[in-house]
N, C-alpha and C. Protein backbone atom coordinates (compact mmCIF):
# COMPACT_ATOMS: atom_id res chain seq x y z
N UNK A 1 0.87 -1.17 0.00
CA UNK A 1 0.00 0.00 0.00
C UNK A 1 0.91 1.23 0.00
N UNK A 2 0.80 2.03 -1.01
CA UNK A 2 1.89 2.92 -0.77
C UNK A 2 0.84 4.16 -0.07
N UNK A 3 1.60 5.17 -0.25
CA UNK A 3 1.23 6.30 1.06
C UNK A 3 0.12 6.99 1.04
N UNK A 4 -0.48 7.82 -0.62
CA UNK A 4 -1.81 7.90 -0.81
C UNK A 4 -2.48 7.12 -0.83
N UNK A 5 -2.51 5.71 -0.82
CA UNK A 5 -3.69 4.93 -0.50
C UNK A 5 -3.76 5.06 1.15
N UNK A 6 -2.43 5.12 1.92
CA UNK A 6 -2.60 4.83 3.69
C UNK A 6 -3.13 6.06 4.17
N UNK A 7 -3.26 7.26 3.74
CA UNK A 7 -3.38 8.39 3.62
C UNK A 7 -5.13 8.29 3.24
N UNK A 8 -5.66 8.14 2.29
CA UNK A 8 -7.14 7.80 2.07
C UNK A 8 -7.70 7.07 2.52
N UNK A 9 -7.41 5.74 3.14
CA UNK A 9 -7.94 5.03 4.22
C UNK A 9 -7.99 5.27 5.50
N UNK A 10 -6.84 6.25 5.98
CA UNK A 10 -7.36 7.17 7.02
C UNK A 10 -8.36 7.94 7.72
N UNK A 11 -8.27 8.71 6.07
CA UNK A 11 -9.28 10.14 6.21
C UNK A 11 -10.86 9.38 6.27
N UNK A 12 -10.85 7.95 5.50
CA UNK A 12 -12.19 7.58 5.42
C UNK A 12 -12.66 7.04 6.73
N UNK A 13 -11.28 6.59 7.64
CA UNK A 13 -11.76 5.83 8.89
C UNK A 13 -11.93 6.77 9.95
N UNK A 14 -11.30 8.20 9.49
CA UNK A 14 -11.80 9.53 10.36
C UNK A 14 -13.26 9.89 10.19
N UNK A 15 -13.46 10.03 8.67
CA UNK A 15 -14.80 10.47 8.80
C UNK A 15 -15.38 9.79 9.22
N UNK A 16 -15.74 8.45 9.16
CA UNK A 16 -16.74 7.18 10.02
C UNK A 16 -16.92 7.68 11.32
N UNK A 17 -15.41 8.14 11.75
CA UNK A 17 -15.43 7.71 13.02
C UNK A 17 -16.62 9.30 13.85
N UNK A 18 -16.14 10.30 13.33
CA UNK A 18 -16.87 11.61 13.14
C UNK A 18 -18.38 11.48 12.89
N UNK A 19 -18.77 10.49 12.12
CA UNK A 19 -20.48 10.33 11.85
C UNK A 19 -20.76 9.33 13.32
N UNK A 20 -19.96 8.27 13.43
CA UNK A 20 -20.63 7.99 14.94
C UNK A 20 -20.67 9.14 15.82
N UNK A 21 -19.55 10.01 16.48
CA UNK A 21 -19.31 10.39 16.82
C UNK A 21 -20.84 11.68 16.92
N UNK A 22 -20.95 12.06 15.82
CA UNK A 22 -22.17 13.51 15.83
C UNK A 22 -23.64 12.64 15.95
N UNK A 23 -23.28 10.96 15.82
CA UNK A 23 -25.07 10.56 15.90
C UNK A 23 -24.69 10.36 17.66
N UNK A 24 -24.05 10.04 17.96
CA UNK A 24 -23.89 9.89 19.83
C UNK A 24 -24.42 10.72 20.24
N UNK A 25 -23.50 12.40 19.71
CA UNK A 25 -23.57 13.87 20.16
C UNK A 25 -25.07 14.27 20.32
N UNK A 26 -25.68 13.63 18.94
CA UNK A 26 -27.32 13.91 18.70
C UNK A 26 -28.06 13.10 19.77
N UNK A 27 -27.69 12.00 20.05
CA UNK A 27 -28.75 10.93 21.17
C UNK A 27 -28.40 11.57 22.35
N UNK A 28 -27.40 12.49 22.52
CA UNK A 28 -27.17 13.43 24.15
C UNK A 28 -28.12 14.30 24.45
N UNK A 29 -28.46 14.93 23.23
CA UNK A 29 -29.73 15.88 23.77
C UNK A 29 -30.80 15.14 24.01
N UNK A 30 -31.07 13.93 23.19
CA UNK A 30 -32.27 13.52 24.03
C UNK A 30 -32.55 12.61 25.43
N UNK A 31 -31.47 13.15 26.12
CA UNK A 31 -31.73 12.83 27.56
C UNK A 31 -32.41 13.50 28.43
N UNK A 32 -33.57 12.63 29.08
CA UNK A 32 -34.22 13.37 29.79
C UNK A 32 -34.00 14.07 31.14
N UNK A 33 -34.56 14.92 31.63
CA UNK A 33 -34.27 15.88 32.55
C UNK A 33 -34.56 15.25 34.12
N UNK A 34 -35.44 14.21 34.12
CA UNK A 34 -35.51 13.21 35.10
C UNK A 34 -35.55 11.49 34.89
N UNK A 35 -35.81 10.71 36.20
CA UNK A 35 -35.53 9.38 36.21
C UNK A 35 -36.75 9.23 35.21
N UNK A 36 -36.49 7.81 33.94
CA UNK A 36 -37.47 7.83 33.25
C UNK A 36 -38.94 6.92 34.06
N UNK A 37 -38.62 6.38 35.12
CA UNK A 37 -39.31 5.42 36.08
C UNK A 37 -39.71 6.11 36.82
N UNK A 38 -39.36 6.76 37.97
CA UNK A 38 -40.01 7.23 39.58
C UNK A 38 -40.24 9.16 38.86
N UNK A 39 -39.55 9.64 37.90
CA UNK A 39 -39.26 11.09 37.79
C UNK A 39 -38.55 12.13 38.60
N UNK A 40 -38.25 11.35 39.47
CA UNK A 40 -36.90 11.91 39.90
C UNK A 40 -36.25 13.10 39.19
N UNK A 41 -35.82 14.27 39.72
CA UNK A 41 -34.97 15.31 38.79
C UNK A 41 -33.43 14.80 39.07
N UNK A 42 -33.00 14.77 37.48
CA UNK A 42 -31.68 14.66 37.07
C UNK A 42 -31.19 15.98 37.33
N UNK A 43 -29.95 16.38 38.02
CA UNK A 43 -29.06 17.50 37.34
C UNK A 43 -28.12 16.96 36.96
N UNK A 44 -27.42 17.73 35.23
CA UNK A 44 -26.50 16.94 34.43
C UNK A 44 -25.43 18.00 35.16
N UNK A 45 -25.29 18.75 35.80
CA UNK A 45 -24.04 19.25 36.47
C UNK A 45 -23.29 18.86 37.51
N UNK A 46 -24.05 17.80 38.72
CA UNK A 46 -23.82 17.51 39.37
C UNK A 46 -22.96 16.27 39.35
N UNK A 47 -21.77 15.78 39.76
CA UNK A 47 -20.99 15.12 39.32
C UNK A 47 -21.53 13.66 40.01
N UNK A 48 -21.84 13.39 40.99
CA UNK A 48 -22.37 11.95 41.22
C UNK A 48 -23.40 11.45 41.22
N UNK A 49 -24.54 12.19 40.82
CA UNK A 49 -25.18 11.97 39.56
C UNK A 49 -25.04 11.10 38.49
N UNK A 50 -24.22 12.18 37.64
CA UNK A 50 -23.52 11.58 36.38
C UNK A 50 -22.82 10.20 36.57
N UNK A 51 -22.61 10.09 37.77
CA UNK A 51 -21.37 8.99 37.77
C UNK A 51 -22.71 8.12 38.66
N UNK A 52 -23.99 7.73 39.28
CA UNK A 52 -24.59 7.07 39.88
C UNK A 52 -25.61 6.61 38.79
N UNK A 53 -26.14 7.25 38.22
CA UNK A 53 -27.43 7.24 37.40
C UNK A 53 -27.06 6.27 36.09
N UNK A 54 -27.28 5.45 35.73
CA UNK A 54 -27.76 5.23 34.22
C UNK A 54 -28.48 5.15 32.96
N UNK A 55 -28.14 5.30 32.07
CA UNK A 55 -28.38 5.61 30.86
C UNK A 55 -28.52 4.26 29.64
N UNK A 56 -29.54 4.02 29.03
CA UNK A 56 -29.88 3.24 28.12
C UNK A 56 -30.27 4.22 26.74
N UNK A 57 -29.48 3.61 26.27
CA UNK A 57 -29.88 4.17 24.78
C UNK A 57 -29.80 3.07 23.32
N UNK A 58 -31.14 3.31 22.90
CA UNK A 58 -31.61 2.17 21.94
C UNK A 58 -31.37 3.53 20.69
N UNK A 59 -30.16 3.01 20.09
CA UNK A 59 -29.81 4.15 18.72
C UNK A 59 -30.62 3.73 17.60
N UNK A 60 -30.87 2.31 17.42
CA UNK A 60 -31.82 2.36 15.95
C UNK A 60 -33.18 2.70 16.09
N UNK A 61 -33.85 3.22 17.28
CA UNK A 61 -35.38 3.87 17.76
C UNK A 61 -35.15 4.98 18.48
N UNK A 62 -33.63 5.84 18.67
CA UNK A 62 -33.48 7.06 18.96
C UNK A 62 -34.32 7.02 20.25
N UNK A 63 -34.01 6.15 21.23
CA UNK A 63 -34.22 6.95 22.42
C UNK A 63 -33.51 5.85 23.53
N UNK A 64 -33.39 7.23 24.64
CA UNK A 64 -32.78 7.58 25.40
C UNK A 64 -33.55 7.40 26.99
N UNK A 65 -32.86 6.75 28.12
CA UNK A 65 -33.89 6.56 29.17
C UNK A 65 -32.84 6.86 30.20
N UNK A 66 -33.34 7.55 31.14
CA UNK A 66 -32.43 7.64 32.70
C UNK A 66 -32.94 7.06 33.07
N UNK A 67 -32.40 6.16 34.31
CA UNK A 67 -32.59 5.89 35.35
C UNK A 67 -31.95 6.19 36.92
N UNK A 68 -32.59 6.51 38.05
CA UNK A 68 -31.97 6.79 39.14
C UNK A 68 -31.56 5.18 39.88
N UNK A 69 -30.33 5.39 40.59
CA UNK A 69 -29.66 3.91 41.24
C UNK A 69 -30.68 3.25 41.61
N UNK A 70 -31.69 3.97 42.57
CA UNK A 70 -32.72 2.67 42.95
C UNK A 70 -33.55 2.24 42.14
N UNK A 71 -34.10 2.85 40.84
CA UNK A 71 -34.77 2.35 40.00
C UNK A 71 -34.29 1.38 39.37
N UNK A 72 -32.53 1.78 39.15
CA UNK A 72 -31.71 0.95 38.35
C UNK A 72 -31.73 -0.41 39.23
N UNK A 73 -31.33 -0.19 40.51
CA UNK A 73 -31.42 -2.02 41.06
C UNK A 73 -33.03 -2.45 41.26
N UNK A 74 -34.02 -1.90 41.17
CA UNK A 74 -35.06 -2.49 41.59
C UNK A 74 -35.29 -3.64 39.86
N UNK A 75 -35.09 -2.44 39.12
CA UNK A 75 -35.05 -3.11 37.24
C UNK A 75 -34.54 -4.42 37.68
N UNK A 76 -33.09 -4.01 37.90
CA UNK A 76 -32.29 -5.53 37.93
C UNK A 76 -32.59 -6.39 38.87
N UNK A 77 -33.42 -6.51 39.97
CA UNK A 77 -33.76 -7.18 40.86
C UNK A 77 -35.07 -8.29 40.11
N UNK A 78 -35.74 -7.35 39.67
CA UNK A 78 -37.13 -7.37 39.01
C UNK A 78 -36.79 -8.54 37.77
N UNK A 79 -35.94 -8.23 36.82
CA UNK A 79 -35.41 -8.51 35.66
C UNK A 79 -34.63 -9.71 35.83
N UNK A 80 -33.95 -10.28 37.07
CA UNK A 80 -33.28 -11.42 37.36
C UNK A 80 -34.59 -12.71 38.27
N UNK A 81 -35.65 -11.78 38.77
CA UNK A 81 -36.77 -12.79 39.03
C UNK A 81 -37.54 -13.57 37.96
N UNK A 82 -37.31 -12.67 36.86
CA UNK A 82 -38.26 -13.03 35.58
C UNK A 82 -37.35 -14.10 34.98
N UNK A 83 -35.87 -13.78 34.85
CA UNK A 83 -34.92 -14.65 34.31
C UNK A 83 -34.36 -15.67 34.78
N UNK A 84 -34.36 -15.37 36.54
CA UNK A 84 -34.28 -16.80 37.47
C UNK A 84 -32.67 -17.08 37.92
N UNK A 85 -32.03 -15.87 37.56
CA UNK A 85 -30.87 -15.89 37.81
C UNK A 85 -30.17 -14.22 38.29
N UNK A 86 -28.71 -14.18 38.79
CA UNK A 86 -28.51 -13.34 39.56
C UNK A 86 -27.65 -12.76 38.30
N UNK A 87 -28.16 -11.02 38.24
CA UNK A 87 -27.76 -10.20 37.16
C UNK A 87 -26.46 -9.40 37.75
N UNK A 88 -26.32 -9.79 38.80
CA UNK A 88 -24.47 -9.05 39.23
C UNK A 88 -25.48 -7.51 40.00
């Protein structure tokens, strides 16, 4: 492969990487402002928050769900009775 080809396979694996990159950027705004379960208010400034809460996002139906920790273990509590086994 000489250098304009390593050079064009680059730029093409940049731009890819740039279109994931701006559809992510796009599924950020649609996070909601509270827990999508109990409604709980999210603040996205608050740092343990951000770092307690999780986030599901289904990209080929564009959406986006918070959840607050206890919603999140009650899910997984809930979700390992149905399945009959222990979800960690």
């Amino acid at each position: 492969m000489n250098r304009s080809q390593r050079r064009a396979a680059a730029n093409k694996a940049k731009k890819e990487g740039e279109s994931d990159l701006s559809e992510k950027i796009s599924l950020f705004g649609l996070l909601p402002d509270d827990c999508s379960y109990c409604e709980r208010p999210f603040d996205k400034k608050d740092k343990e928050m951000v770092k307690s809460w999780s986030v599901v996002v289904r990209e080929k139906e564009e959406i986006v769900r918070l959840y607050c920790p206890t919603c999140w273990e009650h899910g997984k509590k809930l979700s390992s009775q149905i399945i009959g086994e222990d979800l960690g």
